[in-house]
N, C-alpha and C. Protein backbone atom coordinates (compact mmCIF):
# COMPACT_ATOMS: atom_id res chain seq x y z
N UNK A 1 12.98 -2.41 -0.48
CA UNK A 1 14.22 -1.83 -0.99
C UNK A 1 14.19 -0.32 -0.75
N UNK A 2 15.38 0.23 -0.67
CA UNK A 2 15.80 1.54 0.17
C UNK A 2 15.78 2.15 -1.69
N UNK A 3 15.24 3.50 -1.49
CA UNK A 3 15.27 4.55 -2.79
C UNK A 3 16.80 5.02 -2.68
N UNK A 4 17.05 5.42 -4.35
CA UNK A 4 18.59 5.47 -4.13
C UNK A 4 19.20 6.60 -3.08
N UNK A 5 18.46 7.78 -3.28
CA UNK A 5 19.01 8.63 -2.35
C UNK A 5 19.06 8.41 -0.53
N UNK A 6 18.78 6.99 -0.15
CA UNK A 6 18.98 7.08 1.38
C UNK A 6 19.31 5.38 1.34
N UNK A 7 20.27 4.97 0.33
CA UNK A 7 21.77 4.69 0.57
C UNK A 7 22.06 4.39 1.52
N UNK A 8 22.45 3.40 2.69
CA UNK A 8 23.21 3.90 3.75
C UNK A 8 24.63 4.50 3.42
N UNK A 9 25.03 5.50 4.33
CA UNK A 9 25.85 6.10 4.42
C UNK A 9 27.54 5.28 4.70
N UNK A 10 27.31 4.39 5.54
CA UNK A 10 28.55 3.48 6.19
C UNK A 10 28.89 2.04 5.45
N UNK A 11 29.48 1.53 5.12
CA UNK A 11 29.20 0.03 4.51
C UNK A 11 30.33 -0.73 4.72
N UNK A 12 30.26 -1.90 5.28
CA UNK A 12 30.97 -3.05 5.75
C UNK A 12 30.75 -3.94 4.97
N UNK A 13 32.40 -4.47 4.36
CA UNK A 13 32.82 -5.46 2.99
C UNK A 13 33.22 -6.44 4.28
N UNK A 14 32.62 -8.12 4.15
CA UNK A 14 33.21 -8.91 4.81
C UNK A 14 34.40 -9.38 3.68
N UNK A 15 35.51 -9.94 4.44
CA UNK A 15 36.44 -10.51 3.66
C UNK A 15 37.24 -11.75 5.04
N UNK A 16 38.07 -12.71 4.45
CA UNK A 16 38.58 -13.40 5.09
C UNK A 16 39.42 -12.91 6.39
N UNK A 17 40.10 -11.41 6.11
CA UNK A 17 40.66 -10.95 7.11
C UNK A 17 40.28 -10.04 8.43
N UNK A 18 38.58 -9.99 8.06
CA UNK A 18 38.08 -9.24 8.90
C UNK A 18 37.00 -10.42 9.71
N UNK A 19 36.82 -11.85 9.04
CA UNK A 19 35.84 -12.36 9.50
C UNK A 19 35.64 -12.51 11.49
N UNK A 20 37.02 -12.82 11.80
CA UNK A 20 37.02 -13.16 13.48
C UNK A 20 36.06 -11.73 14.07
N UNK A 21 36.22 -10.96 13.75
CA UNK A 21 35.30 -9.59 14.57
C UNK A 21 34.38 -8.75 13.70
N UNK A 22 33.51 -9.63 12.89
CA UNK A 22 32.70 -8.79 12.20
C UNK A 22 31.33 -8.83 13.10
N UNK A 23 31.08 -9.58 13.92
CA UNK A 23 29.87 -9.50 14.60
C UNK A 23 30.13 -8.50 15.25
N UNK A 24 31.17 -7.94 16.31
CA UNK A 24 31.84 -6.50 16.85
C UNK A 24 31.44 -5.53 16.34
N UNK A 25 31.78 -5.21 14.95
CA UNK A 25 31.80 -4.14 13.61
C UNK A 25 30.33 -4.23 13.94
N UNK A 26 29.73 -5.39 13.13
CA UNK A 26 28.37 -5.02 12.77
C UNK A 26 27.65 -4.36 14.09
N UNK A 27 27.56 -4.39 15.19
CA UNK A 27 26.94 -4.13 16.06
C UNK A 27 27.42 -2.31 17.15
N UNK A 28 28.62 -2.49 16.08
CA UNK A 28 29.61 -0.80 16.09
C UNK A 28 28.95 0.25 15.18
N UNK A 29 28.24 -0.38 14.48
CA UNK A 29 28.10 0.44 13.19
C UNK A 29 26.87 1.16 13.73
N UNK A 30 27.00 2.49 12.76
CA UNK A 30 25.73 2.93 12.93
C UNK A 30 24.41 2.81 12.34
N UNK A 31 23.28 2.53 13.41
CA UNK A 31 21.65 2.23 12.98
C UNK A 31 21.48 2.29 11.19
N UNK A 32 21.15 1.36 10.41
CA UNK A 32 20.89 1.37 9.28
C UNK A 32 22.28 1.67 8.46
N UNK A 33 23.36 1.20 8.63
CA UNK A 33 24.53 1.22 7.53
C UNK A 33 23.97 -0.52 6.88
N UNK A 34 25.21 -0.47 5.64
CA UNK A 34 25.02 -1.58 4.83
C UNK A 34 25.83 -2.49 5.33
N UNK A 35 25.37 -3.71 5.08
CA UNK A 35 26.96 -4.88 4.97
C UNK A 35 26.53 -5.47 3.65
N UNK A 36 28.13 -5.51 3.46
CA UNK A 36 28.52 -6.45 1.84
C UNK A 36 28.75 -8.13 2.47
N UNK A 37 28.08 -8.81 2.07
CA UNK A 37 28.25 -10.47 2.37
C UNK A 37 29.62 -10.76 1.14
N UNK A 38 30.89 -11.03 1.41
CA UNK A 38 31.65 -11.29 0.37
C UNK A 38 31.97 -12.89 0.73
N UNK A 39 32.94 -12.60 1.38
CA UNK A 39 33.32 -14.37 1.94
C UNK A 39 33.15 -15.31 0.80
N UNK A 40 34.33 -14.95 0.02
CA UNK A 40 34.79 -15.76 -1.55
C UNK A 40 35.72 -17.18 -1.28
N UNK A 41 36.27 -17.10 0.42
CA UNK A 41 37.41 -17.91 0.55
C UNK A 41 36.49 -19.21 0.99
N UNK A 42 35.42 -19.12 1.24
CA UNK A 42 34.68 -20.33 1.79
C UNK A 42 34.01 -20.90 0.81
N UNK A 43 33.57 -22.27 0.69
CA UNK A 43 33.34 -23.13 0.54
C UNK A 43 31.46 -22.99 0.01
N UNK A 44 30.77 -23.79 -0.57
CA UNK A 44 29.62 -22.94 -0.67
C UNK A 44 28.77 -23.46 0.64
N UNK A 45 28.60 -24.58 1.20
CA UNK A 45 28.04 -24.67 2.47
C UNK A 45 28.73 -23.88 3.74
N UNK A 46 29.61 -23.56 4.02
CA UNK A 46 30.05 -22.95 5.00
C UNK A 46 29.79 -21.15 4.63
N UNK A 47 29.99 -21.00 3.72
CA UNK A 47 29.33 -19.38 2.82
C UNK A 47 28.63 -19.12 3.79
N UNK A 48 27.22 -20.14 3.00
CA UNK A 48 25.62 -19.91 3.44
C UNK A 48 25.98 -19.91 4.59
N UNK A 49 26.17 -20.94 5.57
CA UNK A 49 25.72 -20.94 6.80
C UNK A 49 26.54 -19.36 7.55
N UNK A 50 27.62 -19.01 6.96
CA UNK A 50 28.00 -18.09 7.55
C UNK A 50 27.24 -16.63 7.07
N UNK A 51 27.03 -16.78 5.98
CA UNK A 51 25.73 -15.60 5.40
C UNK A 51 24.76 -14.94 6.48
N UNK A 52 23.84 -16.67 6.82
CA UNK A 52 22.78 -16.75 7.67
C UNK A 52 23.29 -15.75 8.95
N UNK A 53 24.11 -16.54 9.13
CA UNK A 53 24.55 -15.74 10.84
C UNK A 53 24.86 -14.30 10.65
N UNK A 54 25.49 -13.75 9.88
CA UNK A 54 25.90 -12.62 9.42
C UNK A 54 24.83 -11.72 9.32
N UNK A 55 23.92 -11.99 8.60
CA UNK A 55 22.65 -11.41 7.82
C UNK A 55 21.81 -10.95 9.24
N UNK A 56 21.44 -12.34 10.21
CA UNK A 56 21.48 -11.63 10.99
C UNK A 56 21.27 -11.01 12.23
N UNK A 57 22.83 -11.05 12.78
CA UNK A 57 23.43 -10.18 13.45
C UNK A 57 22.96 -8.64 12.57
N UNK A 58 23.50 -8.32 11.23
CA UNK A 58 23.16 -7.20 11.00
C UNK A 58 22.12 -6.50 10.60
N UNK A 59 20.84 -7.75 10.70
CA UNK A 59 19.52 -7.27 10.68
C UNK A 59 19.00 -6.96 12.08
N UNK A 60 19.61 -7.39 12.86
CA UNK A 60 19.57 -6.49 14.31
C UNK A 60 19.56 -5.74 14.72
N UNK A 61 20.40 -5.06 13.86
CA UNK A 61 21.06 -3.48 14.45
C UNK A 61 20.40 -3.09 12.85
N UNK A 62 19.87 -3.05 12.41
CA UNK A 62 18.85 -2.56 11.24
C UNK A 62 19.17 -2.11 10.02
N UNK A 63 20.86 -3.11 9.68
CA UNK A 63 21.24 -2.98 8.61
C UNK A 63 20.76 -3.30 7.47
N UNK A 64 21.28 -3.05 6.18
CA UNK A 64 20.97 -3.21 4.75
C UNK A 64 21.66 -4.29 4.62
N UNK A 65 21.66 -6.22 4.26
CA UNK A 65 22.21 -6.84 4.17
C UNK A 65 22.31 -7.15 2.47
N UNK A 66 23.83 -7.24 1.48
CA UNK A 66 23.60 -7.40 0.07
C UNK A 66 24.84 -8.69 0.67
N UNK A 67 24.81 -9.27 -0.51
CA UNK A 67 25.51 -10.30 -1.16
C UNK A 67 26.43 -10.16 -2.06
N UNK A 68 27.09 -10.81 -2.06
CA UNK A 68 28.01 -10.30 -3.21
C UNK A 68 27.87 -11.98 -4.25
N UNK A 69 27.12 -12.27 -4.57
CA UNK A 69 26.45 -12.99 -5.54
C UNK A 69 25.72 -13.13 -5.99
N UNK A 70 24.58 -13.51 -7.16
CA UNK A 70 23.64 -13.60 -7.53
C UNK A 70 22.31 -14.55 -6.89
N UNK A 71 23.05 -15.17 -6.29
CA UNK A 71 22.20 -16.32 -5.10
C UNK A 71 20.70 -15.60 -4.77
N UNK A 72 19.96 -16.00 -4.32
CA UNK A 72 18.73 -15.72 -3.71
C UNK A 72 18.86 -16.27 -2.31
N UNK A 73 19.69 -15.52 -1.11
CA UNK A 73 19.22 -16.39 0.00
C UNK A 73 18.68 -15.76 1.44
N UNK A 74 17.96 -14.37 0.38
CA UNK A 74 17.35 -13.40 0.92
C UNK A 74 18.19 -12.38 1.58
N UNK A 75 18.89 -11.78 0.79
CA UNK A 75 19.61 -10.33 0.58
C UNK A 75 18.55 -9.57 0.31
N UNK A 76 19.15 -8.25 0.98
CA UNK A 76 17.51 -7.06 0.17
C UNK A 76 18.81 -6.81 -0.91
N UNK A 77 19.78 -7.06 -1.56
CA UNK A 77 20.02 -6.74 -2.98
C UNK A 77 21.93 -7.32 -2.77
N UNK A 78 22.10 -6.82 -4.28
CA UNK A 78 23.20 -7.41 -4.47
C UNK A 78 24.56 -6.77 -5.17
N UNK A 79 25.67 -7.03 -4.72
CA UNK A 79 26.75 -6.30 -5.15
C UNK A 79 27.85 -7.12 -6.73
N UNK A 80 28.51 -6.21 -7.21
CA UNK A 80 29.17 -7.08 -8.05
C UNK A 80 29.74 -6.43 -9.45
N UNK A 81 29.84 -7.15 -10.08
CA UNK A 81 30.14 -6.33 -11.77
C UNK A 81 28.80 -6.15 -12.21
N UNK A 82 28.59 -4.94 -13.07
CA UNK A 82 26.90 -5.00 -13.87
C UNK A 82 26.71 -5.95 -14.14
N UNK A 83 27.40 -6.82 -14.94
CA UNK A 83 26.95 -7.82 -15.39
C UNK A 83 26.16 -9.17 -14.77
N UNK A 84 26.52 -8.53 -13.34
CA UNK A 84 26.12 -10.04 -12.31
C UNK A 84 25.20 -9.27 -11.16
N UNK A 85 24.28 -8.46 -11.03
CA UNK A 85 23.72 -7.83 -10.47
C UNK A 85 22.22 -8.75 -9.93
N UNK A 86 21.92 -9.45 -8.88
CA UNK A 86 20.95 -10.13 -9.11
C UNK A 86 19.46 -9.44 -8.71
N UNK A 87 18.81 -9.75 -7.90
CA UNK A 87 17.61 -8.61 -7.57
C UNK A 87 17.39 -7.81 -6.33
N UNK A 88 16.65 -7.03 -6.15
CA UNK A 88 16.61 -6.35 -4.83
C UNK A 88 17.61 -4.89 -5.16
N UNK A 89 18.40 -4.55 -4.31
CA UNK A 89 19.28 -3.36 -4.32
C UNK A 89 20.14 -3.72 -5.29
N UNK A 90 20.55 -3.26 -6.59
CA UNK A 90 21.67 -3.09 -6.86
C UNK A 90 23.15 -2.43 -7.07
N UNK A 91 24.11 -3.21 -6.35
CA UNK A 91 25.63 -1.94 -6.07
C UNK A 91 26.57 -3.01 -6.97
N UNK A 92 27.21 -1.77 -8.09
CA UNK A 92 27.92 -2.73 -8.78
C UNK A 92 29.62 -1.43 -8.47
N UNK A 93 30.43 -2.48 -8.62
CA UNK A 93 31.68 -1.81 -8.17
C UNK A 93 32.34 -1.42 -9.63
N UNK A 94 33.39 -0.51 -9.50
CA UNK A 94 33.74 0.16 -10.76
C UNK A 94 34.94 0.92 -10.05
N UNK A 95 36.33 0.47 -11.42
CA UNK A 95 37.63 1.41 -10.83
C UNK A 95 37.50 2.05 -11.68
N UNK A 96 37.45 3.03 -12.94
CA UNK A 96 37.22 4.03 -14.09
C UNK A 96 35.95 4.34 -14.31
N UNK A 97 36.27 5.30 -15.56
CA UNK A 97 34.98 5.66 -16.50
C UNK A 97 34.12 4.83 -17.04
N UNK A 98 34.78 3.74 -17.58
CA UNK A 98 34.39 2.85 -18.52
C UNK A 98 33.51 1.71 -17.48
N UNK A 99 33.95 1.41 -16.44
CA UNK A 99 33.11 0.50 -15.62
C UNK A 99 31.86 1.34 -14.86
N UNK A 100 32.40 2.82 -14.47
CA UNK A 100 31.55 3.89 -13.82
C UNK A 100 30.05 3.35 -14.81
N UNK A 101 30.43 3.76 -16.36
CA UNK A 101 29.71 3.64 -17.77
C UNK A 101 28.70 2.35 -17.60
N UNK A 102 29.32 1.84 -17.09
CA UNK A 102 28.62 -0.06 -17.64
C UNK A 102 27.49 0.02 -16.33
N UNK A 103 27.97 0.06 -15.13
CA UNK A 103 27.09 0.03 -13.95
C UNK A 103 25.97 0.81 -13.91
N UNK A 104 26.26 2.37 -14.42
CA UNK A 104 25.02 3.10 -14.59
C UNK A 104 24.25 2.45 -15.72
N UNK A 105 24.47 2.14 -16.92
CA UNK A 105 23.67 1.04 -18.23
C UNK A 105 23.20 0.04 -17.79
N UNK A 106 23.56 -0.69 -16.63
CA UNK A 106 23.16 -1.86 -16.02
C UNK A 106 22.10 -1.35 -15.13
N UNK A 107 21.63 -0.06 -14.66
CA UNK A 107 21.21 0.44 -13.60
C UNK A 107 21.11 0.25 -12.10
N UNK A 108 22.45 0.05 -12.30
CA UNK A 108 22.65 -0.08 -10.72
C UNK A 108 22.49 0.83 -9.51
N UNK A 109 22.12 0.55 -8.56
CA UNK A 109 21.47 1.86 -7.48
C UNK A 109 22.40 2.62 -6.72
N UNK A 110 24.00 1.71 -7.04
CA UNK A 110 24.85 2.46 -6.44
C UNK A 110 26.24 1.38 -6.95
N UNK A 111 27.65 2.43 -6.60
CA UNK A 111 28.44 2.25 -7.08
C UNK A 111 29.55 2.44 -6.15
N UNK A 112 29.95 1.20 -6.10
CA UNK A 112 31.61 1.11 -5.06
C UNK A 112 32.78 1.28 -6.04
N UNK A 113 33.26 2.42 -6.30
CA UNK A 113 34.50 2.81 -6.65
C UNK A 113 35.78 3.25 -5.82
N UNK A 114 36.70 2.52 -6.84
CA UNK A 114 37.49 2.26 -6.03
C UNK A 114 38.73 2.23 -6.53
N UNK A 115 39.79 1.58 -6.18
CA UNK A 115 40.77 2.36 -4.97
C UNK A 115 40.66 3.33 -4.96
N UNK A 116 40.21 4.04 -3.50
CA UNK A 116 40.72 5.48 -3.47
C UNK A 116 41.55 5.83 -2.79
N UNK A 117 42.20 4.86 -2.21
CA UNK A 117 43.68 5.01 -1.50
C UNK A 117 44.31 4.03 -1.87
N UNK A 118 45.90 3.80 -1.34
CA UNK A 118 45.98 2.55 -0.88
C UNK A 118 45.56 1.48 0.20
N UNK A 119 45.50 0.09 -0.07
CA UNK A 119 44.58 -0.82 0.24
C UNK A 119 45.62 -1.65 0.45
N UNK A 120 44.95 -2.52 1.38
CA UNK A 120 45.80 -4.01 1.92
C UNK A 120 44.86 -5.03 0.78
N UNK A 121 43.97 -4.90 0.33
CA UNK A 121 43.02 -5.49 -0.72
C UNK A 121 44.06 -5.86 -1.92
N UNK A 122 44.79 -4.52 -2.93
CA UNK A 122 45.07 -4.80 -3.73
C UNK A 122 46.65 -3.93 -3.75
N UNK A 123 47.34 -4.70 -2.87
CA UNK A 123 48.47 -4.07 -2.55
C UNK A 123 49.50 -3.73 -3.90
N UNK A 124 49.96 -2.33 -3.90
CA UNK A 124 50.58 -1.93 -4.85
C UNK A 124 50.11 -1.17 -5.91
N UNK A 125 48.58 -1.28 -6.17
CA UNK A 125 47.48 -1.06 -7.12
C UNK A 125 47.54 0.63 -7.33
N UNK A 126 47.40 1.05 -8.58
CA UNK A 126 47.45 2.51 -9.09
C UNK A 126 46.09 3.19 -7.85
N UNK A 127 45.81 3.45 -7.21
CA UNK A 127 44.46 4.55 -6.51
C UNK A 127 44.07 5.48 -7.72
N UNK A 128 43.04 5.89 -7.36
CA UNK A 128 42.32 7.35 -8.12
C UNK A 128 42.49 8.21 -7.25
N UNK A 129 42.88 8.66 -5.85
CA UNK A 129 43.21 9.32 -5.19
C UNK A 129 42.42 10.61 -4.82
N UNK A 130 42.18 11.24 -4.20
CA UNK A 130 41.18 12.31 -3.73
C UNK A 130 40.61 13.06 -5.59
N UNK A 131 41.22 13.83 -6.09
CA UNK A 131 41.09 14.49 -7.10
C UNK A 131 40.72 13.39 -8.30
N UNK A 132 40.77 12.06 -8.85
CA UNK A 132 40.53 11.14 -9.36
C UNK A 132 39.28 10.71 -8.91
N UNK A 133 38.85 10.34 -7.84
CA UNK A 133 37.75 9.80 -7.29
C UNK A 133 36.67 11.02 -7.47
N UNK A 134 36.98 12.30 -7.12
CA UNK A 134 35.96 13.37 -7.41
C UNK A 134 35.74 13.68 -8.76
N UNK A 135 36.52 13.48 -9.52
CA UNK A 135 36.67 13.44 -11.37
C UNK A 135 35.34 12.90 -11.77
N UNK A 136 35.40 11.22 -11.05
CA UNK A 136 34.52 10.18 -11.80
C UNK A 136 33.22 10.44 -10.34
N UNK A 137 33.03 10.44 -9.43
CA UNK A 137 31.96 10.28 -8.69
C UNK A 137 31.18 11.63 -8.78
N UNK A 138 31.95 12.69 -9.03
CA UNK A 138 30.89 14.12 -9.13
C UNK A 138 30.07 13.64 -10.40
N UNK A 139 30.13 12.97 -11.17
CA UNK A 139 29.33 13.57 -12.44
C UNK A 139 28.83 12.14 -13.16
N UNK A 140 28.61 11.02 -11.61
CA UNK A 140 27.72 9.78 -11.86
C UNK A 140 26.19 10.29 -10.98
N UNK A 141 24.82 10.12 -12.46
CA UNK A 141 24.05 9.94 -11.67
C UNK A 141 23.80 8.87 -10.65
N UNK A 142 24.20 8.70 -10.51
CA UNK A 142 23.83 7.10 -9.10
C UNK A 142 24.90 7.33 -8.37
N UNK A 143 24.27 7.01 -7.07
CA UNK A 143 24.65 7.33 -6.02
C UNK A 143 26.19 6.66 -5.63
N UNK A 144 27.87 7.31 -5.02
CA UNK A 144 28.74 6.51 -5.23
C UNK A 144 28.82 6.46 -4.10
N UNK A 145 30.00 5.14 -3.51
CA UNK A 145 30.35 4.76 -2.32
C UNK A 145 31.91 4.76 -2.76
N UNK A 146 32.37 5.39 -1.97
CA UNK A 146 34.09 5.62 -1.98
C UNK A 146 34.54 4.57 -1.26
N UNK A 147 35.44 3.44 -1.48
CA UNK A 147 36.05 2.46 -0.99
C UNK A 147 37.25 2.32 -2.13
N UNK A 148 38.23 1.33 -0.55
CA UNK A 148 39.67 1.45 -0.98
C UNK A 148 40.63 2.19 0.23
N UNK A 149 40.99 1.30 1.39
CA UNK A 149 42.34 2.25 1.62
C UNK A 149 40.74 3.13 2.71
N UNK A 150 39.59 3.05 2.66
CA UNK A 150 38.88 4.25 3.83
C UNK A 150 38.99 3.67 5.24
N UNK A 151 39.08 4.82 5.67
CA UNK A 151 38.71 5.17 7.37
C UNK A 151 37.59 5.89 7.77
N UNK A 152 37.62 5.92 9.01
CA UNK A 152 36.72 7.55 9.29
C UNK A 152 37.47 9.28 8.76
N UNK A 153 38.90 8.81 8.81
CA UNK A 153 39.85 9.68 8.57
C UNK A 153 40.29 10.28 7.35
N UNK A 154 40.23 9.43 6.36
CA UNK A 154 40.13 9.14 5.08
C UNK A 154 38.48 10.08 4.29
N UNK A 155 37.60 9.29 5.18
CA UNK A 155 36.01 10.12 4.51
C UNK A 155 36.08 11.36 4.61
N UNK A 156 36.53 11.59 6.01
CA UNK A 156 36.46 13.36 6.51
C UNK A 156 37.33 13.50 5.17
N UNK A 157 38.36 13.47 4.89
CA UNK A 157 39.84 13.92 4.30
C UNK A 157 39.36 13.83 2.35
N UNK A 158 38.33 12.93 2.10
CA UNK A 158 37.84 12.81 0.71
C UNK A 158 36.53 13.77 0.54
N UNK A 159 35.69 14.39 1.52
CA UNK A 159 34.72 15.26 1.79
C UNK A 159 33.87 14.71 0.74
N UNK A 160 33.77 12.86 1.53
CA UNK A 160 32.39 12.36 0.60
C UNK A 160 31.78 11.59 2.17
N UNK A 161 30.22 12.10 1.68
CA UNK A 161 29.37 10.70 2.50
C UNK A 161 29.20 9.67 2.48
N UNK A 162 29.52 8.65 1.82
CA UNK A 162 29.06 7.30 1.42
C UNK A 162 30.26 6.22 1.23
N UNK A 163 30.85 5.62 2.30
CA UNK A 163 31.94 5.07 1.87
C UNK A 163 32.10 3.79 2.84
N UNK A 164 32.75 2.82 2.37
CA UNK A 164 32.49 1.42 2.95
C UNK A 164 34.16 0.94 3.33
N UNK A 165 34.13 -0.08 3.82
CA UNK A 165 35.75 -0.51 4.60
C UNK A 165 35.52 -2.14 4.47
N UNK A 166 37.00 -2.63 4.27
CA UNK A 166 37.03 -4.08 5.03
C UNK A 166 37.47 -3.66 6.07
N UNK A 167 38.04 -3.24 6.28
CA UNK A 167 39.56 -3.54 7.20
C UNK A 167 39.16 -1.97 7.99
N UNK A 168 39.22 -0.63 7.47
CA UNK A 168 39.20 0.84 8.28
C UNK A 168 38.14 1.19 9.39
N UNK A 169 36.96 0.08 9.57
CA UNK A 169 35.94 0.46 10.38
C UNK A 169 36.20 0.32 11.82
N UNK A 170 37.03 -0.96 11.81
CA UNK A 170 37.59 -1.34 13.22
C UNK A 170 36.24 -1.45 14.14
N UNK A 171 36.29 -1.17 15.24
CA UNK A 171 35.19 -1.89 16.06
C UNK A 171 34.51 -0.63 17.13
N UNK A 172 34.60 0.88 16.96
CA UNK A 172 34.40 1.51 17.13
C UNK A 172 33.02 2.23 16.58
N UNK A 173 32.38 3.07 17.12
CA UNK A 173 31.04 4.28 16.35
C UNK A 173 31.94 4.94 15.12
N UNK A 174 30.99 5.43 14.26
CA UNK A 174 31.37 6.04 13.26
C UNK A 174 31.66 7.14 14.10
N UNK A 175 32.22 8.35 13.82
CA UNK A 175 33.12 9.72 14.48
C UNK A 175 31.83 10.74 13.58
């Protein structure tokens, strides 16, 4: 397991709408970013088997592979609400104070907060928006990951390092 301060920097959320070109992404990305295993729309045998393949492709290119379940099916760690944090790395996601609150109590190693834009994820959804997101992420000890609505364009434009995409990574090098 990676110490909190070297984090990867880049992080890739699988989701149903990105699945056709995530082997692309993963192999776009740069040396040692994370991937999030989500893939909620599948089935639990088709999951796994798609896990497997996933995991890795992005243990290839010398990624950080988490899960987004409690499963054991050899993730180096796992994403989710505090409450469901299983072993190895833990990244628990948080839109406020109050969840910011719970994830650090849970001790989680890092924190996907979020919306920080608008999102095709949760279309319509209030954002925390540049000045909101710096409110709550300046003054969490543990390390945050800005997601929601990111790009490469977006990170430059939020003047944070650590931020993850379904959909903004596209199939290109990080810039």
């Amino acid at each position: 397991m990676r110490d909190k301060q070297s984090l990867p920097l880049i992080w890739l959320l699988s989701d149903a709408r990105n699945d056709a070109r995530l082997e692309d992404v993963l192999a776009a990305l740069p040396q040692g970013s994370g991937f999030v295993f989500r893939h909620y729309h599948l089935g639990p045998v088709a999951r796994r088997a798609r896990f497997d393949t996933l995991a890795a492709v992005a243990r290839a290119y010398g990624h950080v592979v988490v899960l987004a379940d409690t499963q054991e099916w050899g993730a180096d760690g796992h994403y989710g609400t505090p409450d469901r944090l299983g072993k190895g790395l833990r990244l628990a996601n948080a839109h406020d104070e109050r969840e910011m609150q719970a994830a650090v109590a849970a001790q989680a190693d890092g924190i996907f907060l979020s919306p920080v834009f608008p999102t095709a994820s949760h279309p319509g959804a209030a954002t925390l928006g540049i000045a909101g997101f710096h409110a709550l992420a300046d003054r969490s000890p543990v390390p945050v990951i800005a997601l929601g609505g990111m790009t490469h364009e977006r990170a430059r434009e939020l003047d944070w390092p650590r931020w993850g995409a379904i959909d903004g990574l596209g199939s290109t090098k990080a810039a």
